[in-house]
N, C-alpha and C. Protein backbone atom coordinates (compact mmCIF):
# COMPACT_ATOMS: atom_id res chain seq x y z
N UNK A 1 57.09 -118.05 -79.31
CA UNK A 1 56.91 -118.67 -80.60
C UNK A 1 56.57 -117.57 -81.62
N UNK A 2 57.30 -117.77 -83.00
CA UNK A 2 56.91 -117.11 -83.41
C UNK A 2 56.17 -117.53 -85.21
N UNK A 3 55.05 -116.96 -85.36
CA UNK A 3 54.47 -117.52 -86.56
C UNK A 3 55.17 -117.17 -88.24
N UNK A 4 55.51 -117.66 -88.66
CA UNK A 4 56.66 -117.43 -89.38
C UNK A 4 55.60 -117.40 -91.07
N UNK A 5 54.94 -116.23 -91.63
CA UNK A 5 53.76 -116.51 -92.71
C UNK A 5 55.25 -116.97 -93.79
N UNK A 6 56.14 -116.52 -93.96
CA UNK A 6 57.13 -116.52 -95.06
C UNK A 6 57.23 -117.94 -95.43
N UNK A 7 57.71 -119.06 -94.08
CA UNK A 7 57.66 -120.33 -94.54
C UNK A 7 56.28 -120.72 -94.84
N UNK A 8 55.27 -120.69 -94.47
CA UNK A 8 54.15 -121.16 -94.88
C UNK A 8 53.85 -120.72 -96.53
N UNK A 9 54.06 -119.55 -96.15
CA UNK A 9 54.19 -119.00 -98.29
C UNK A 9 54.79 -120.07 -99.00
N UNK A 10 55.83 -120.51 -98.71
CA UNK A 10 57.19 -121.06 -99.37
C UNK A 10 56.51 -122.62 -99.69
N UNK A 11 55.71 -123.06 -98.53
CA UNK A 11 55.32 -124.39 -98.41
C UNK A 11 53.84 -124.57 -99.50
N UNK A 12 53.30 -123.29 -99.56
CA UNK A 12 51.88 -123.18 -100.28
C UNK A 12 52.27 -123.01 -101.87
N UNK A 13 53.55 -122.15 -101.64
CA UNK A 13 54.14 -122.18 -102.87
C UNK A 13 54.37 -123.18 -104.11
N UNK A 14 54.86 -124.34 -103.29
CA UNK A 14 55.77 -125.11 -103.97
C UNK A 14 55.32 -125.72 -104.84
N UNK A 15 56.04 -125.90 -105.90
CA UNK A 15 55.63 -126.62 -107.15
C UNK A 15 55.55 -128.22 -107.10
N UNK A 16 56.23 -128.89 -106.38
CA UNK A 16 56.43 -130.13 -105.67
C UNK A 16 56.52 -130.41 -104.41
N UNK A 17 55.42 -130.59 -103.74
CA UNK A 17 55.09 -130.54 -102.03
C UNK A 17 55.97 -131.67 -101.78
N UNK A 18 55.99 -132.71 -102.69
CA UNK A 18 56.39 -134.04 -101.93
C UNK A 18 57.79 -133.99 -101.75
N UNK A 19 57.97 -132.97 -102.36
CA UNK A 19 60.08 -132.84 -102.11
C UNK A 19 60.04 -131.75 -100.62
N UNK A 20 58.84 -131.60 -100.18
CA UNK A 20 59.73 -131.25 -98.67
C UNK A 20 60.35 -131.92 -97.80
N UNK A 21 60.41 -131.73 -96.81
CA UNK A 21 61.31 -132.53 -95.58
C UNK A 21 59.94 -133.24 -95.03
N UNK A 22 60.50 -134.32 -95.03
CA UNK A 22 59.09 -135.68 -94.41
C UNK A 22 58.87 -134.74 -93.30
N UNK A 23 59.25 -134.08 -92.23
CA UNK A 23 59.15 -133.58 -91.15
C UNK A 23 58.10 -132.56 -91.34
N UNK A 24 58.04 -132.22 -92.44
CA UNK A 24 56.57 -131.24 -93.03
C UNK A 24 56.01 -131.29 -93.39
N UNK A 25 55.88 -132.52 -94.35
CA UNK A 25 55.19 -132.50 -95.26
C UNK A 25 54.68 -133.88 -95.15
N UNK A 26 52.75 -133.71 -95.38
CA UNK A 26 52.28 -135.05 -95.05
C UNK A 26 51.33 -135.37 -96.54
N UNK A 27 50.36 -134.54 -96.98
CA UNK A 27 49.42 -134.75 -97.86
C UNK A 27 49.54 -133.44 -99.13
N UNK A 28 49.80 -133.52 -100.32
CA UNK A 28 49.13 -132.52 -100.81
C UNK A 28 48.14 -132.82 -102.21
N UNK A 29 46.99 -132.09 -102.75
CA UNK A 29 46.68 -132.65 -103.85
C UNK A 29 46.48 -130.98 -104.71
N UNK A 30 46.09 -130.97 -106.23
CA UNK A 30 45.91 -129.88 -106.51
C UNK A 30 45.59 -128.54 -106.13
N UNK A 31 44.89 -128.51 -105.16
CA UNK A 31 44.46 -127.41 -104.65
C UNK A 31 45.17 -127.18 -102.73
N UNK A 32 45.41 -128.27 -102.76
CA UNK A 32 46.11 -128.05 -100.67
C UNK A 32 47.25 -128.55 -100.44
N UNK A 33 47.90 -128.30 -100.02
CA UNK A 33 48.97 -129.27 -99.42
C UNK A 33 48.51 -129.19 -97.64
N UNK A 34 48.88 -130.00 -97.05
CA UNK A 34 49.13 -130.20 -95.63
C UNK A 34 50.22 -130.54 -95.20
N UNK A 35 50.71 -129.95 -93.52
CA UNK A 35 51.71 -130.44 -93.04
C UNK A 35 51.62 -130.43 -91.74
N UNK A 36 52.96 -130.52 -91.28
CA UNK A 36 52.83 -131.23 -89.82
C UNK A 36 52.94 -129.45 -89.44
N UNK A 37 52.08 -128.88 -88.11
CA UNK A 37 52.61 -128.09 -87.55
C UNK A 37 53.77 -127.97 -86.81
N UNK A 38 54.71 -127.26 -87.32
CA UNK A 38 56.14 -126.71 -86.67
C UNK A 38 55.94 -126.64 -85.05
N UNK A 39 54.90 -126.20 -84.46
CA UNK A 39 54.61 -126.28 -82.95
C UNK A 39 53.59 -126.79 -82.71
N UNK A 40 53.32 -128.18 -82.57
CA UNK A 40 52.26 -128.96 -82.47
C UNK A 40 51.53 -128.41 -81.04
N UNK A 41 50.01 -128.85 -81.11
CA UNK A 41 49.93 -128.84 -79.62
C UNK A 41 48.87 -130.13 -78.84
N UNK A 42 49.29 -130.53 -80.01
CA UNK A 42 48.19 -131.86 -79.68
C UNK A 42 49.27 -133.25 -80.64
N UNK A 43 49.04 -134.29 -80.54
CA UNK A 43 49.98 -135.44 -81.36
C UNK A 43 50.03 -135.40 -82.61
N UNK A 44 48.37 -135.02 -83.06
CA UNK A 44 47.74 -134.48 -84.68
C UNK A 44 47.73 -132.84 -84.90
N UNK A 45 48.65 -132.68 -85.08
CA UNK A 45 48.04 -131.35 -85.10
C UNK A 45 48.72 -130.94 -86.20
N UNK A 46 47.95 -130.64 -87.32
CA UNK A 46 48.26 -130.54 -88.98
C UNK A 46 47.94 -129.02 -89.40
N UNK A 47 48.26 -128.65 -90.83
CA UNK A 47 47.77 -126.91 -91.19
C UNK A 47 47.63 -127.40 -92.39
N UNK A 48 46.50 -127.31 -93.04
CA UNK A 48 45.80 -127.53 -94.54
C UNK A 48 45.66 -126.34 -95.37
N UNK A 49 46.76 -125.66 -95.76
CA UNK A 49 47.24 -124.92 -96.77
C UNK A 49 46.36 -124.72 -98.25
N UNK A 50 46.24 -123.41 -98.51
CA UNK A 50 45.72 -123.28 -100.05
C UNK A 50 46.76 -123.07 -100.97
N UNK A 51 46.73 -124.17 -102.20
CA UNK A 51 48.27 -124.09 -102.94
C UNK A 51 48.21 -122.49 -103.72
N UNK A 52 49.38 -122.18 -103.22
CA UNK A 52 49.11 -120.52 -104.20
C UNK A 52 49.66 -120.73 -105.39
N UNK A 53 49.20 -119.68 -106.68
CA UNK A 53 49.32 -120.27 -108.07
C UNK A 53 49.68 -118.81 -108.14
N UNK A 54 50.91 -118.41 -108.89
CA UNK A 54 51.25 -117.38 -109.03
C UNK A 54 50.58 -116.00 -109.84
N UNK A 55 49.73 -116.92 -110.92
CA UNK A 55 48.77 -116.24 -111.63
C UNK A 55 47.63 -116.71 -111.36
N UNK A 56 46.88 -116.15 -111.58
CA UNK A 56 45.32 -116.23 -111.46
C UNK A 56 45.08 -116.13 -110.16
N UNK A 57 43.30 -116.07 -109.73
CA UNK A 57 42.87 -115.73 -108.77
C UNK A 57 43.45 -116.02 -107.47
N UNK A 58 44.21 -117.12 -107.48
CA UNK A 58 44.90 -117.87 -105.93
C UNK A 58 45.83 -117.18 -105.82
N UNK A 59 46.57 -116.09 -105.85
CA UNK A 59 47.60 -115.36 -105.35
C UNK A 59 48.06 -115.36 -104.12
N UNK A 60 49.26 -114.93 -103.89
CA UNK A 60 49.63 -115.01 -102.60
C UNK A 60 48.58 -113.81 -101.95
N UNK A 61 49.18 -112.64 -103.04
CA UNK A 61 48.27 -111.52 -102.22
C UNK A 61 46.97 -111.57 -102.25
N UNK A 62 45.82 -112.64 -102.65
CA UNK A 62 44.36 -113.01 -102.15
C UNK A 62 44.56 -113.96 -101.30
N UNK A 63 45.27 -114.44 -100.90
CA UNK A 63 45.21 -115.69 -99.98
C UNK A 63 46.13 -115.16 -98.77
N UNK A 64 46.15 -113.61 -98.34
CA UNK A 64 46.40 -113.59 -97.26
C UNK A 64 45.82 -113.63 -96.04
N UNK A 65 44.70 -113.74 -96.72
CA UNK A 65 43.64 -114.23 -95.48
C UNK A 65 41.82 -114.51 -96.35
N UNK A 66 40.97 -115.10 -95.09
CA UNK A 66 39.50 -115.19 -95.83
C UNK A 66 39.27 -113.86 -96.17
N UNK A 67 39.07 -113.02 -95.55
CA UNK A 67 38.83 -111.63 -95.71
C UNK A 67 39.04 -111.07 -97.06
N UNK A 68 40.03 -110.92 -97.03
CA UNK A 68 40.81 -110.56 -98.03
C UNK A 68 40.36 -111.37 -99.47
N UNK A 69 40.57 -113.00 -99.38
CA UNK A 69 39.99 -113.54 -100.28
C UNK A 69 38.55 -113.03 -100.75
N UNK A 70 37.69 -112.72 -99.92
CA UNK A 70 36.38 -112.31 -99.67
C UNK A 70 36.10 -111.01 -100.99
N UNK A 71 36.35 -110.62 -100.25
CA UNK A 71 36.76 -108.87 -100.94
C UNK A 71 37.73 -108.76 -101.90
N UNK A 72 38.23 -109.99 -102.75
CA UNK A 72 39.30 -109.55 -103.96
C UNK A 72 37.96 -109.01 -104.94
N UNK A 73 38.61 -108.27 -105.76
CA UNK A 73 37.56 -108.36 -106.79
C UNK A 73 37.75 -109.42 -108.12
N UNK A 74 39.22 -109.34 -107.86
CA UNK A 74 39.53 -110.59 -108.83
C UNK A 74 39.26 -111.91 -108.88
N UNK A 75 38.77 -111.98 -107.50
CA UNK A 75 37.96 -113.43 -106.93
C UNK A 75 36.50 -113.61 -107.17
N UNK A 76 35.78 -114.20 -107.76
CA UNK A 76 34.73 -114.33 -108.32
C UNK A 76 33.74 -115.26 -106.48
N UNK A 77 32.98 -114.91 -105.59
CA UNK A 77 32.30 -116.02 -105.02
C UNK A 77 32.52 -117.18 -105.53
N UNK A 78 31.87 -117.34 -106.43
CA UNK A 78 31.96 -119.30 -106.56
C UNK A 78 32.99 -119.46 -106.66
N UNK A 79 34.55 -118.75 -107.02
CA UNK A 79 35.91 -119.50 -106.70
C UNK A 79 36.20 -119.55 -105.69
N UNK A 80 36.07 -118.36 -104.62
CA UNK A 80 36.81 -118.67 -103.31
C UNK A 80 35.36 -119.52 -102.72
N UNK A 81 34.00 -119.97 -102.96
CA UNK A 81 33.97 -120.73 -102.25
C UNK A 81 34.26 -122.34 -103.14
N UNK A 82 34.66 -122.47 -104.21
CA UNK A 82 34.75 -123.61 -104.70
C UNK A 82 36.11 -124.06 -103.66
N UNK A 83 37.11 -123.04 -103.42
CA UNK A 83 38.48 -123.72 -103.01
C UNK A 83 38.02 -123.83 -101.57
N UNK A 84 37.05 -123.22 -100.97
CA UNK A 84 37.19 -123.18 -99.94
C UNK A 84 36.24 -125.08 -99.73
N UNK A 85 35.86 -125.36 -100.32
CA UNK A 85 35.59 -126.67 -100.05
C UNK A 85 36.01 -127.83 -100.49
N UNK A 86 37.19 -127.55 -101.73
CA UNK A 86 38.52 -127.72 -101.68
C UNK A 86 39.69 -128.52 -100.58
N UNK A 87 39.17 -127.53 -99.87
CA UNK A 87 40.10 -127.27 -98.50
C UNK A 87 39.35 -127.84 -97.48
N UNK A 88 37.95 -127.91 -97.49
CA UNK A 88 37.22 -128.78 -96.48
C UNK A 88 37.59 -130.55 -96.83
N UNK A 89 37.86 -130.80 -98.56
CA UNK A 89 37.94 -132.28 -98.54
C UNK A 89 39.07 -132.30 -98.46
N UNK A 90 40.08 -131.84 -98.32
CA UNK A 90 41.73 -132.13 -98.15
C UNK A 90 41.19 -132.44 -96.66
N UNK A 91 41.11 -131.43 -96.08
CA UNK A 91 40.36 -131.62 -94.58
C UNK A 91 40.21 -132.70 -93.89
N UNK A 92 38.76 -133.25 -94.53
CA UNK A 92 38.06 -134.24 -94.20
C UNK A 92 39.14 -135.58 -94.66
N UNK A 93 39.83 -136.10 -95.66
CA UNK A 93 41.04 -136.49 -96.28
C UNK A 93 41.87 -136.64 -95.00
N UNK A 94 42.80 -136.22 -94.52
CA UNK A 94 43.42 -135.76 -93.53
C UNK A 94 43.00 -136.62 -91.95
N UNK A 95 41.53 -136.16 -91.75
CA UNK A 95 41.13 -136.21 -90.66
C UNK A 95 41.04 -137.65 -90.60
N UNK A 96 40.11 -138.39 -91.96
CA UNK A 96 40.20 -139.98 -92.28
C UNK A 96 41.41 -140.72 -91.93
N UNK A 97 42.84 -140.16 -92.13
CA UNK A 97 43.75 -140.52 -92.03
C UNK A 97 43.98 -140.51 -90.57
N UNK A 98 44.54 -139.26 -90.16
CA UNK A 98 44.47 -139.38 -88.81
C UNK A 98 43.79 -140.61 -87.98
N UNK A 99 42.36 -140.64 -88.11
CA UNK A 99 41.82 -141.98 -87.62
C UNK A 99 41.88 -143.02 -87.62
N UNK A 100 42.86 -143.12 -88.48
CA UNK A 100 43.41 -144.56 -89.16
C UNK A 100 44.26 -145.11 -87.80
N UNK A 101 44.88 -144.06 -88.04
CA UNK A 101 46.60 -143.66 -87.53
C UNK A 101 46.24 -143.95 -85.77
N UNK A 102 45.20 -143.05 -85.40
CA UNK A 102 44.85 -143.44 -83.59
C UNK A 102 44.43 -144.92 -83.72
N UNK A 103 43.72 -145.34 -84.14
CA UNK A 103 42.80 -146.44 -83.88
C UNK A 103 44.31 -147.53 -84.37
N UNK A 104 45.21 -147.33 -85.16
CA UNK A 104 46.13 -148.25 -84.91
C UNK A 104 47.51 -148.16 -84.10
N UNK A 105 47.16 -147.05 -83.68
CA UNK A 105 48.02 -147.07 -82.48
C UNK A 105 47.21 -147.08 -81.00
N UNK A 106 46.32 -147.05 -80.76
CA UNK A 106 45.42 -147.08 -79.41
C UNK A 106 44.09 -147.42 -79.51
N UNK A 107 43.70 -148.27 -80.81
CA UNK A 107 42.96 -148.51 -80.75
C UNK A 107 41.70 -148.22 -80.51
């Protein structure tokens, strides 16, 4: 398998998440999109994306990793942790759903 960052760029990218392929695309809101993992390994098994914004602090090249986010200087703390909890309620969002989804299929 191989981890492919280019499509994930492309998917964090997008200006309109909801025009991907249903096969990818499940949730997105201002700041995340989510989708289905390409190699699942569990029935749920989702990737909660930071939407990259071509300008300003969310760049592709700060969002190539926490680290990195960490150490931009162009990243102020309270932004990367504002998105980063952001990304915890897309998260938590997500996970609500999911539960929906077991409990009406298995109750």
């Amino acid at each position: 398998m191989v981890f492919d960052r280019q499509i994930l760029r492309k998917y964090a990218l997008s200006k309109s998440p909801e025009k991907l392929p249903k096969s990818v695309y499940l949730h997105h809101s201002e700041h995340a999109v989510t989708i289905f993992d390409l190699y699942p390994k569990a029935i749920f098994h989702l990737l909660v994306l930071p939407r990259i914004k071509e300008d300003g602090p969310f760049n592709a090249k700060n969002l190539t990793s926490l680290k990195t986010l960490l150490n931009s200087p162009s990243v102020k703390k309270e932004e990367a942790l504002q998105l980063l909890r952001y990304l915890k309620e897309e998260a938590d969002h997500v996970k609500a759903e999911s539960l929906k989804e077991m409990q009406g299929r298995w109750g």
